[in-house]
Protein backbone atom coordinates (compact mmCIF):
# COMPACT_ATOMS: atom_id res chain seq x y z
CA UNK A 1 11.45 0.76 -17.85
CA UNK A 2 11.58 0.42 -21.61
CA UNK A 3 8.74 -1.79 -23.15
CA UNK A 4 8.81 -3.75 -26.29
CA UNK A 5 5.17 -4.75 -26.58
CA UNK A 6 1.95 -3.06 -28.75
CA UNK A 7 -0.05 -1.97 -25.02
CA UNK A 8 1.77 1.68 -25.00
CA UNK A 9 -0.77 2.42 -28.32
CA UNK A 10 -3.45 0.09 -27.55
CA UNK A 11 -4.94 1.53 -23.62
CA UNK A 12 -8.17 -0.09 -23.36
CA UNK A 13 -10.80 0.28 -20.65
CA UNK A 14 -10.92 -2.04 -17.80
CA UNK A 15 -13.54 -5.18 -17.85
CA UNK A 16 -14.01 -7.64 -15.21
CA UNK A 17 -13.97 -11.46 -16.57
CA UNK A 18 -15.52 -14.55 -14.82
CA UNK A 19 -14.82 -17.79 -15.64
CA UNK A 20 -17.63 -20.22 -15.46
CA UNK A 21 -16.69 -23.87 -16.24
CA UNK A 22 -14.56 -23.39 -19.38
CA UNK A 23 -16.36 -20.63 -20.93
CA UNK A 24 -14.92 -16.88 -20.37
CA UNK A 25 -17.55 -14.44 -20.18
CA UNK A 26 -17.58 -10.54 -20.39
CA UNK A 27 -18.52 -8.35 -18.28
CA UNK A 28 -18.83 -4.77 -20.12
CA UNK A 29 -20.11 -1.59 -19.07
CA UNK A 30 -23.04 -1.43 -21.46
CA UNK A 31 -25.88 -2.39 -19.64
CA UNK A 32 -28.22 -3.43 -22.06
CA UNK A 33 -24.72 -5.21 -24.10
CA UNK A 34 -25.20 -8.78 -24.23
CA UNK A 35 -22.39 -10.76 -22.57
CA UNK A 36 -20.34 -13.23 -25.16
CA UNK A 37 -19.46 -16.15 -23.61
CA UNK A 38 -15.90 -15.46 -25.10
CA UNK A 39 -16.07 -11.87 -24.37
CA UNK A 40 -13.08 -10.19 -23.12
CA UNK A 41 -14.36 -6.55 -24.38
CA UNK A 42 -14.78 -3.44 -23.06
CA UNK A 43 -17.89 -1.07 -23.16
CA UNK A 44 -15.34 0.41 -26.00
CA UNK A 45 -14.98 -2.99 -27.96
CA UNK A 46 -11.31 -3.39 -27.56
CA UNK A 47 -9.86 -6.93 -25.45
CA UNK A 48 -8.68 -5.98 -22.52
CA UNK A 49 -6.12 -8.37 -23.01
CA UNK A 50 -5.20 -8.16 -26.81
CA UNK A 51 -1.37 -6.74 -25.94
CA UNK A 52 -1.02 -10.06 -24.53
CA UNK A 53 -2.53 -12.24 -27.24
CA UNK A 54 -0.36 -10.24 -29.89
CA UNK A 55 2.38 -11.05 -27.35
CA UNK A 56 1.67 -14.80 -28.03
CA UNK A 57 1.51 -14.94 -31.33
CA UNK A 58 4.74 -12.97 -31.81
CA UNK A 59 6.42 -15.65 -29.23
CA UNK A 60 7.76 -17.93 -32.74
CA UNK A 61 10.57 -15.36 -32.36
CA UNK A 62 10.11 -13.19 -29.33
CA UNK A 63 9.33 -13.84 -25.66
CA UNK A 64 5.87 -13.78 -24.27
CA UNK A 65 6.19 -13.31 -20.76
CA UNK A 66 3.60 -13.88 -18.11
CA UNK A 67 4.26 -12.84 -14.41
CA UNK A 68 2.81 -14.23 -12.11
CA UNK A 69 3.31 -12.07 -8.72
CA UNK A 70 1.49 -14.32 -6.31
CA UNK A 71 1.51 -16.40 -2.68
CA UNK A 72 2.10 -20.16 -1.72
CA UNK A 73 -1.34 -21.29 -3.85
CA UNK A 74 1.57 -20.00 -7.07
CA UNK A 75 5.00 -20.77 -5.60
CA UNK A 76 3.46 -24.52 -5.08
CA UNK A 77 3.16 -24.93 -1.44
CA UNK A 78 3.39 -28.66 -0.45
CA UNK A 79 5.50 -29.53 -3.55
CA UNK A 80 8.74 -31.61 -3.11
CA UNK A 81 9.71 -32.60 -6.55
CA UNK A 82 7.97 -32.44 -9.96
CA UNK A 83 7.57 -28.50 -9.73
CA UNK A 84 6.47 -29.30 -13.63
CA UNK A 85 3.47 -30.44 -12.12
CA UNK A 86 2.21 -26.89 -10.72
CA UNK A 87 0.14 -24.52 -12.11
CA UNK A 88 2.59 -22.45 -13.28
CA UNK A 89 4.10 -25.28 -14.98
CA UNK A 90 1.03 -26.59 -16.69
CA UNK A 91 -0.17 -23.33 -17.52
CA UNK A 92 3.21 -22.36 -19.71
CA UNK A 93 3.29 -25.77 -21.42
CA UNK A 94 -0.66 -25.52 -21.95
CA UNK A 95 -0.04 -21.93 -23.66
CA UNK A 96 2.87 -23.46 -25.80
CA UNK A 97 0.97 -26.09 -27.43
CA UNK A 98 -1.91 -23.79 -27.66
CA UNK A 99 0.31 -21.17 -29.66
CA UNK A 100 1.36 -23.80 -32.01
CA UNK A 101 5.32 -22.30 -31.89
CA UNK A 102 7.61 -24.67 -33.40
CA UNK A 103 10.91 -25.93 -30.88
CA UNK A 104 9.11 -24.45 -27.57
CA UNK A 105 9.86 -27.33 -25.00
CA UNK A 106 6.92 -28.27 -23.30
CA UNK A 107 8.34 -31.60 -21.56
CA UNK A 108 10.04 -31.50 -17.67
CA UNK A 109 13.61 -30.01 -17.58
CA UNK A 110 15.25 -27.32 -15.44
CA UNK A 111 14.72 -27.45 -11.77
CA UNK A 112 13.09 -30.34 -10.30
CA UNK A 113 10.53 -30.69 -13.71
CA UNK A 114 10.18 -26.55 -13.87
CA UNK A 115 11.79 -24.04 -16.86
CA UNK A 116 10.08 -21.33 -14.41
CA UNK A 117 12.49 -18.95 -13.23
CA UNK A 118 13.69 -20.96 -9.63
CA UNK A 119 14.72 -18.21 -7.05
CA UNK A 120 18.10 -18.64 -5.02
CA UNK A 121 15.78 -19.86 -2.57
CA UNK A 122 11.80 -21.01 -2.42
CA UNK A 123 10.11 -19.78 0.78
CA UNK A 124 7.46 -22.61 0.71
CA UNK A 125 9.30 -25.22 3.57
CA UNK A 126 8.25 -28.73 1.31
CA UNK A 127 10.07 -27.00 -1.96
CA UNK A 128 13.52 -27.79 -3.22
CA UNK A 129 16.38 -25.96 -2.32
CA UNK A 130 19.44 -25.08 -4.02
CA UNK A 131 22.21 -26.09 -2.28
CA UNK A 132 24.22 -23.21 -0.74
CA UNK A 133 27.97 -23.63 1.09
CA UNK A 134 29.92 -20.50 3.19
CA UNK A 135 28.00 -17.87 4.76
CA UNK A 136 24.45 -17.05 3.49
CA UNK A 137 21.48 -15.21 4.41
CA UNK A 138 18.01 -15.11 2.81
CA UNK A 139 17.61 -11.57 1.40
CA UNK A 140 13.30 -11.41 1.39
CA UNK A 141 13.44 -7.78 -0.27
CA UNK A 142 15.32 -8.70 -3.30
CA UNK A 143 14.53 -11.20 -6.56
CA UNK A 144 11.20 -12.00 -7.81
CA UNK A 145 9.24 -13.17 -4.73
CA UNK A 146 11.63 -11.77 -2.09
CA UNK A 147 13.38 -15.11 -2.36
CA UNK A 148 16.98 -13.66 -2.96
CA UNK A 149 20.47 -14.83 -0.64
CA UNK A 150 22.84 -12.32 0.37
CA UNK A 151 26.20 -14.06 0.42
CA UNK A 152 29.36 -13.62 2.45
CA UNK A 153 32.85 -13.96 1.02
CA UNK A 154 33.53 -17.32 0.47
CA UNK A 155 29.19 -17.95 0.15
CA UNK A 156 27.94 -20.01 -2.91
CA UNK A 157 24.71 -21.33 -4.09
CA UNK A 158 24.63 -24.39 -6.60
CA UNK A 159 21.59 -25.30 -8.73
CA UNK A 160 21.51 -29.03 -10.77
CA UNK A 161 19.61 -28.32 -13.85
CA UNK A 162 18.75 -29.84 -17.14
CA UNK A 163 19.35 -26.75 -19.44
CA UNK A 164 21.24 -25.51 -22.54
CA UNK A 165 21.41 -22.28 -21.48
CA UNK A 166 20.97 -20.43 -17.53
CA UNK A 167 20.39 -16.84 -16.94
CA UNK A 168 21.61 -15.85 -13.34
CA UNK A 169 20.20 -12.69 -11.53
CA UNK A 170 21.53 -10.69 -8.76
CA UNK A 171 21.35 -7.41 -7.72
CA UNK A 172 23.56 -4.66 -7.16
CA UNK A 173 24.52 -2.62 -4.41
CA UNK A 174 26.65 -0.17 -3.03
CA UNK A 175 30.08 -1.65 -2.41
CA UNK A 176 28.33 -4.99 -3.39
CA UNK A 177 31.22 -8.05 -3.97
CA UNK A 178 32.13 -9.74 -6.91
CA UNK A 179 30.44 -12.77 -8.02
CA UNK A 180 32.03 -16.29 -10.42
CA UNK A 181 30.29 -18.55 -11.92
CA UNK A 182 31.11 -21.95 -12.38
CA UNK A 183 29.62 -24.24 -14.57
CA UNK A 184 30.20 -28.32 -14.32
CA UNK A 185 33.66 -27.39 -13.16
CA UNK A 186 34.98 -24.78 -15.38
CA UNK A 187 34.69 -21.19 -15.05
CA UNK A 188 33.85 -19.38 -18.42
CA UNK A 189 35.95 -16.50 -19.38
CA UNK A 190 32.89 -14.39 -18.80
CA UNK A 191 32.16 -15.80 -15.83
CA UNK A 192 35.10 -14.87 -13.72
CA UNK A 193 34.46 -12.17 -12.11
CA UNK A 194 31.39 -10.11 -12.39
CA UNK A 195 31.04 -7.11 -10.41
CA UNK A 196 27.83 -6.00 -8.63
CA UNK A 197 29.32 -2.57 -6.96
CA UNK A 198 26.66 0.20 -7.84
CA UNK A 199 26.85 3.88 -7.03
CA UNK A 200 23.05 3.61 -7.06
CA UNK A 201 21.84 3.37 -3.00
CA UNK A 202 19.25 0.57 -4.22
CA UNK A 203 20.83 -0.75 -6.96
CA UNK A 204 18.80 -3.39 -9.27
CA UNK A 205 18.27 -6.51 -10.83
CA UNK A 206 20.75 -7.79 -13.10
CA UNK A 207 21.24 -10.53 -15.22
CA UNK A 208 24.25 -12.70 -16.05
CA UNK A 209 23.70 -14.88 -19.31
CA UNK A 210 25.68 -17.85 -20.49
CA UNK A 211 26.77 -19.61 -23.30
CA UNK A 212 25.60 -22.86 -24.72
CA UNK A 213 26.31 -25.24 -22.09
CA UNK A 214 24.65 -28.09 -24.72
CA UNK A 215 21.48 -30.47 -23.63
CA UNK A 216 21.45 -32.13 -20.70
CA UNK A 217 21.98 -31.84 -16.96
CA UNK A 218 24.55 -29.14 -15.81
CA UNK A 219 25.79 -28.09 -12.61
CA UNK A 220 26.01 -24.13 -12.11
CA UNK A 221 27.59 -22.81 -8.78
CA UNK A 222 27.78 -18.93 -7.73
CA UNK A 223 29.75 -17.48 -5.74
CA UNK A 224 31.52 -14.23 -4.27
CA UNK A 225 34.75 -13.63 -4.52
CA UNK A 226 35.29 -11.42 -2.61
CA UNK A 227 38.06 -11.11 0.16
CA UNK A 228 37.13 -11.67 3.66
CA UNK A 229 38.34 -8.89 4.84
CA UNK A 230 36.23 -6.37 2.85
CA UNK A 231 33.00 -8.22 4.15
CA UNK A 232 31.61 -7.45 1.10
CA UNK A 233 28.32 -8.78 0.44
CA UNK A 234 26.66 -10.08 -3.15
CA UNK A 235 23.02 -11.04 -3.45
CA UNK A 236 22.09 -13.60 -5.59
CA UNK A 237 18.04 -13.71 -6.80
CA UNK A 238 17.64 -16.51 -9.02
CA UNK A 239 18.50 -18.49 -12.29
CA UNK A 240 16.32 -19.03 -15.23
CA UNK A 241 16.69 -22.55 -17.32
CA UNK A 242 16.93 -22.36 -21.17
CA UNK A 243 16.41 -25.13 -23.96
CA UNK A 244 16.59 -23.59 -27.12
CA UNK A 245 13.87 -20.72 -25.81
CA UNK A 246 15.74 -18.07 -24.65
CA UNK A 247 14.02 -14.83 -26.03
CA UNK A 248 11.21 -16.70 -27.52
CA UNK A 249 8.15 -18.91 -26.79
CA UNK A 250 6.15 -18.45 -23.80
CA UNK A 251 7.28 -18.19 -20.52
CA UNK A 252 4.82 -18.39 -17.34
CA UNK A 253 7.04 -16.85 -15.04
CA UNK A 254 7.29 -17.59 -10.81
CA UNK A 255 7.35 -13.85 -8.58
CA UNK A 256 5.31 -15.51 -5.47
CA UNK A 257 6.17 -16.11 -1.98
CA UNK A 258 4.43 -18.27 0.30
CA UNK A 259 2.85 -15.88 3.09
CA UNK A 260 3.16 -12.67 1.10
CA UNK A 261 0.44 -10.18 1.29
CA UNK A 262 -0.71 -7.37 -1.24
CA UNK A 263 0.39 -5.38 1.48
CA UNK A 264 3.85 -6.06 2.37
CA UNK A 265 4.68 -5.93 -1.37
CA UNK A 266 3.87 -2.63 -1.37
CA UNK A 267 6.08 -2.03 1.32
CA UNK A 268 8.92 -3.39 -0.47
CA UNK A 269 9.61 -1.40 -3.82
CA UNK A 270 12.58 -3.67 -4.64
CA UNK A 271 10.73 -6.77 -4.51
CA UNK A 272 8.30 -5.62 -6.89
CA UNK A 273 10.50 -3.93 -9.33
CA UNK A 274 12.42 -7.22 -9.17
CA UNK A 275 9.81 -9.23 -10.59
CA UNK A 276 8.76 -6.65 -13.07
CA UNK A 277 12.09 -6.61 -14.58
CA UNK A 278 11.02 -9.49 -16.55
CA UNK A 279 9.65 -7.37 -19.17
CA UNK A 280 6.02 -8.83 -18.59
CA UNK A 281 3.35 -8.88 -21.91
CA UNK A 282 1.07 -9.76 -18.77
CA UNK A 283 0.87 -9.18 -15.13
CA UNK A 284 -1.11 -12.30 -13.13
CA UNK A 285 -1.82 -11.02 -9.37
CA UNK A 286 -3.35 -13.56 -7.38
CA UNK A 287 -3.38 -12.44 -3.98
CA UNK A 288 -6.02 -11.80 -1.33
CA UNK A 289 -5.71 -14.99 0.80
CA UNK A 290 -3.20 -14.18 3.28
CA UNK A 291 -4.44 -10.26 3.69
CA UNK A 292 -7.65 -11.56 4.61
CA UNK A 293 -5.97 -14.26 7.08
CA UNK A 294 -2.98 -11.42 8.42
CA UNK A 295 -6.46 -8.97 9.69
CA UNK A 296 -7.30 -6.63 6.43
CA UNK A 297 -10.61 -6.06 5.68
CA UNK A 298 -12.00 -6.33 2.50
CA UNK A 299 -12.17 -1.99 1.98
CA UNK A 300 -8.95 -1.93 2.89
CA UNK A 301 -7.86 -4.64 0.84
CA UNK A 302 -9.00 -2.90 -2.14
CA UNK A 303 -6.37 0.46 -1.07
CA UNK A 304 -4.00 -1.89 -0.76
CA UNK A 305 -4.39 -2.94 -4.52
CA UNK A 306 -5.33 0.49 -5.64
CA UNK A 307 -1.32 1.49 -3.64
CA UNK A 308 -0.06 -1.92 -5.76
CA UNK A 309 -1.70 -0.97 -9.39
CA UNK A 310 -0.05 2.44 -8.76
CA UNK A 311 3.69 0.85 -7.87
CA UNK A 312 3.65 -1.05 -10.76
CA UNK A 313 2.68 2.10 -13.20
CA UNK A 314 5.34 4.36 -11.73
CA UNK A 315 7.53 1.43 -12.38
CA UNK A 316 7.18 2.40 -16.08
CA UNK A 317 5.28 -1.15 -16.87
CA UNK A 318 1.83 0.02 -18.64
CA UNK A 319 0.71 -3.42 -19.43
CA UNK A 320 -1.99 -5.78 -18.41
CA UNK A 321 -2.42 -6.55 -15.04
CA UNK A 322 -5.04 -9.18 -14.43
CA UNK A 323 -6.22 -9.95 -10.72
CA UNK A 324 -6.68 -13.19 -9.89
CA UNK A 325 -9.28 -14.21 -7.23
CA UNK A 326 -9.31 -17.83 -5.70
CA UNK A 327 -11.48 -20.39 -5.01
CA UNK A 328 -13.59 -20.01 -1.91
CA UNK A 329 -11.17 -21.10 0.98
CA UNK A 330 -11.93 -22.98 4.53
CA UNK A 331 -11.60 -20.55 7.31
CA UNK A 332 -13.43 -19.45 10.82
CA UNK A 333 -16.19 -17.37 10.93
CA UNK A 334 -13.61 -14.62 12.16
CA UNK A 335 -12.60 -13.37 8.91
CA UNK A 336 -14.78 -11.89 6.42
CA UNK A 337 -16.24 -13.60 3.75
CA UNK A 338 -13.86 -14.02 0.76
CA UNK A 339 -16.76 -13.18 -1.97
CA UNK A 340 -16.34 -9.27 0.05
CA UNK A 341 -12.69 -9.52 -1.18
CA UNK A 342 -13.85 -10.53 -4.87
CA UNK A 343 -16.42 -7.72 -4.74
CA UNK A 344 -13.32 -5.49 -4.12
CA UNK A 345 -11.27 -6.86 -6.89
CA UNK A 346 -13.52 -6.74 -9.30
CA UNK A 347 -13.82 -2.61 -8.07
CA UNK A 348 -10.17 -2.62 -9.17
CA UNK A 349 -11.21 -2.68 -12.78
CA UNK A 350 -12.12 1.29 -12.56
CA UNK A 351 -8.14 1.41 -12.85
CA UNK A 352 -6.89 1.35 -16.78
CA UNK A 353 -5.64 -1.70 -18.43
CA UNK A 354 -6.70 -3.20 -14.93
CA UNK A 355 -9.39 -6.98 -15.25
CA UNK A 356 -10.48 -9.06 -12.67
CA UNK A 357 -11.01 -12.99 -13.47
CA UNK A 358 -13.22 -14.61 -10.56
CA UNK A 359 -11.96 -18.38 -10.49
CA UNK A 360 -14.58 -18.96 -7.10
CA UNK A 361 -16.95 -19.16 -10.71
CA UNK A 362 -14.93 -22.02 -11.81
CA UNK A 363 -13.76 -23.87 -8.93
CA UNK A 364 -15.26 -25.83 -6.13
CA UNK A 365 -15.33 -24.37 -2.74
CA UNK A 366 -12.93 -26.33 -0.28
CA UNK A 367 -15.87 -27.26 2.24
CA UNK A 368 -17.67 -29.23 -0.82
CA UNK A 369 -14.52 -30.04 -2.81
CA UNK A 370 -13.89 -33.79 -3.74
CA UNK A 371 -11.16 -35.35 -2.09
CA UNK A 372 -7.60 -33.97 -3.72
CA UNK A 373 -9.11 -30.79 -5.48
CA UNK A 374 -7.01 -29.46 -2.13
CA UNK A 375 -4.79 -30.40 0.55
CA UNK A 376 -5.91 -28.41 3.41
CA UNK A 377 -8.01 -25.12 3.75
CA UNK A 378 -6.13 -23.30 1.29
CA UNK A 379 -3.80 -25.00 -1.52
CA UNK A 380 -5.15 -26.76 -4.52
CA UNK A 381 -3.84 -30.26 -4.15
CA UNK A 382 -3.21 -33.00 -7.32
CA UNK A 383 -6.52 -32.86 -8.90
CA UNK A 384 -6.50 -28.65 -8.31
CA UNK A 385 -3.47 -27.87 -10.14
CA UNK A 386 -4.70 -28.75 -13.51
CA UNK A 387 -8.03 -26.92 -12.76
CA UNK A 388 -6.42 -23.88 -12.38
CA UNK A 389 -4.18 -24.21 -15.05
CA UNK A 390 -6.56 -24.91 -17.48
CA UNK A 391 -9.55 -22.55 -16.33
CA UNK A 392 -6.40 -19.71 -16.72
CA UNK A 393 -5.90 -21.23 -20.08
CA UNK A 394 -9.04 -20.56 -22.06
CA UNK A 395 -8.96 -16.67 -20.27
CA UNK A 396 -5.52 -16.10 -21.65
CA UNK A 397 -5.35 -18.36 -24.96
CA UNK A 398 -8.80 -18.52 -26.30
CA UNK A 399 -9.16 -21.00 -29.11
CA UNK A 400 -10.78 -17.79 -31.57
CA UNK A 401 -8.01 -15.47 -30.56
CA UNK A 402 -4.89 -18.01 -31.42
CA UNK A 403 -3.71 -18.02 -34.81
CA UNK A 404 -3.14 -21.82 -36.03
CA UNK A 405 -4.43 -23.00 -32.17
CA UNK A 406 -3.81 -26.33 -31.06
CA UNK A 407 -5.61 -28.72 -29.24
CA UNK A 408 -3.27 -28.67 -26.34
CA UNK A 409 -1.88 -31.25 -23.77
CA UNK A 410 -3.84 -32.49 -21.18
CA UNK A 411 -2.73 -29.98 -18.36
C-alpha cells in the first residue's frame, strides 16, 4: 500500500513514552541521557513520532489521519447518543484547535455528535445503529473494526447524518452484488449502480465518494441491487461524514470493536487491512484488556503484538504505531496483574518505528477512582473520557512541536 507521508525516509528507533499528569516524558536508551519532560527522542535524537507531527502541520491542505485500532474502552462502550462526547471525538477536535487549521469543524455533526468514520454497524450493544431493512447479516471480518453487514438482494442500511459530503465503504468479492445509493430520495447518476464483483478471492476495501450534498442533515440509504435469484451478496463497512474536510484537517479515526483481542485481529487479515486502508500518518493500538480477561498471559501477549506489528508491516504501512496501555482495571485475583502486560508493551519498542505510552502513569486506578472517572471495572465513564483525550493530546500535539499552536477547547 502506497504511502504519502515523510516516515518511508525518516525510520527512527523505537522509545517508550509515559505520560505522567500532563507532562510527556522520554524514555531513551542512553543511560546516563537525562529524560526531557517533553522528550519523545530516541537514543539517536530523532521523535519517534515526527512523521506524524509533519502530518499535522501539513493537515491545512492534506489529511492527517490517526487510527485508532482498539476495543470497547475506543468504540465508546455504554454510549447512546452524543458519540462527540468520546475520546475519539474529543481527541480529533482537541488536535484541530491545537493545529490552528483554518475551516476544520470541530463542533458535533455526522452521526449521533461524531465525524469519526461510523461502521455499518457498532458492536458495543448501548451504541446507535443504522437502520437496516431486507436481509442482513453482520460481516465481523470485514470494515474497520469487523463491524461490516453483508446484505441480501433487496438488503439496505440507512444512516441520518449532518454532512456535506459521505464517503461509503464496502468491500469486494467474488461474484459480490451491485450496490445504489440513495441520498434524501434521489439517486445520483454515480450512484446507481456500483459494482463490487472482484476476481480477487479476498477482495478489499473500497470507497464510494459523493458529491456536495450541501450543509445540513441528509439521509443516505445503501442498498444491493441485485436480483434475488443470483443470491448475490454485497458487504457494506461503513460511511465517513464530511463538512468541508474531506482530504484535509485531522481526522481521529474509529477501527475498534468492543470484545476484540490483539489476538483475534491477527487472525483476521481482512479486518486489519480494512482499517489500515485509511492511509494512517499514525497507528493508536490500545489493546490488552480483553486478552488478559479471554486467558493470555502477559509473555504471550507480547507474541501476540510482536505477530500484529508484523501484519501491519507486510501490509506495506511503515508508519508509527504507538501502543496504548490503559489505566489499571478492576478484576479478580485470577488474572495477572495488568502492570505484567505494560512491562510487555513497553518490550514492543525493540520493534522499529514501534513506542509505548503508559496512560496507568496518568490515570487513576478504578479501585481508587472518584466516582464517574468509570462506569464499571473497565470503561472510562463522563469524567474519563476527557482524561484520556487530553493526556493523548499533549503525547501527540505537544505545544513546542505545533507550529502557530492553540490553546485548545476544553476536551
Amino acid at each position: 500500500m502506497p504511502k504519502r507521508s515523510p516516515w518511508r525516509a525518516a525510520r527512527a528507533s523505537a522509545v517508550a513514552l509515559v505520560v505522567a499528569g500532563a507532562l510527556l516524558v522520554g524514555c531513551t536508551q542512553t543511560p546516563d541521557r537525562e529524560a526531557s519532560s517533553t522528550s519523545t527522542r530516541t537514543f539517536e535524537g530523532q521523535p519517534v513520532l515526527e512523521p506524524w507531527t509533519e502530518a499535522m502541520r501539513a493537515s491545512d491542505h492534506e489529511s492527517a489521519n490517526v487510527v485508532v485500532l482498539g476495543d470497547s474502552v475506543s468504540e465508546g462502550f455504554g454510549f447512546e447518543r452524543n458519540l462527540e462526547r468520546r475520546w475519539v471525538d474529543r481527541l480529533q477536535r482537541a488536535l484541530r484547535v491545537r493545529a490552528g487549521v483554518e475551516d476544520c469543524p470541530t463542533d458535533p455533526g455526522g452521526f449521533h455528535g461524531t465525524t469519526s468514520v461510523v461502521p455499518a454497524r457498532y458492536h458495543a450493544p448501548s451504541l446507535p445503529e443504522p437502520t437496516t431493512a431486507g436481509r442482513t447479516a453482520p460481516q465481523p471480518t470485514a470494515g474497520p473494526g469487523g463491524r461490516a453487514l453483508d446484505l441480501a438482494p433487496g438488503g439496505s442500511v440507512t444512516w441520518q447524518v449532518e454532512a456535506e459530503s459521505v464517503d461509503i465503504g464496502y468491500r469486494t468479492r467474488p461474484e459480490g452484488g451491485g450496490l445504489q445509493v440513495t441520498i434524501d430520495g434521489r439517486i445520483p447518476i454515480e450512484g446507481v449502480a456500483i459494482p463490487t464483483d472482484s476476481e480477487a478471492e479476498e477482495g478489499e476495501r473500497a470507497v464510494w465518494s459523493s458529491r456536495d450534498l450541501g450543509p445540513g442533515p441528509h439521509t443516505v440509504r445503501v442498498r444491493n441491487i441485485s436480483s434475488v435469484l443470483t443470491g448475490a451478496l454485497a458487504t457494506v463497512t461503513d460511511l465517513t461524514p464530511f463538512r468541508g474536510d474531506r482530504g484535509r484537517c485531522v481526522h481521529v479515526l474509529d477501527a475498534s470493536r468492543s470484545g476484540v483481542t490483539a489476538g483475534a485481529i491477527t487472525r483476521t487479515p481482512t479486518y486489519l487491512a480494512d482499517s489500515l486502508s485509511f492511509d494512517p500518518d499514525l497507528l493508536l493500538v490500545p489493546l490488552g484488556f480483553n486478552d488478559a480477561r479471554s486467558g493470555t498471559s502477559p509473555t504471550a501477549f507480547g507474541l501476540v503484538l510482536d505477530r500484529l506489528i508484523g501484519q501491519v508491516r507486510e501490509e506495506g504501512y511503515d508508519g508509527p504505531v504507538l501502543l496504548v496501555g490503559w489505566y489499571t482495571p478492576k478484576w479478580d485475583s485470577s488474572i495477572p496483574e495488568w502492570s505484567d502486560y505494560l512491562d510487555v508493551m513497553a518490550k514492543r519498542t525493540s520493534h522499529e518505528q514501534v513506542s509505548f505510552l503508559d496512560l496507568s502513569a496518568a490515570l487513576p486506578p478504578v479501585r481508587s477512582a472518584p466516582r464517574g472517572i468509570y462506569m464499571d471495572s473497565l470503561h472510562p465513564g463522563a469524567k474519563g473520557q476527557p482524561l484520556i483525550a487530553a493526556s493523548l493530546l499533549e503525547v501527540l500535539a505537544p505545544r513546542h512541536d505545533v507550529e502557530g499552536t492553540k490553546t485548545p477547547e476544553e476536551t
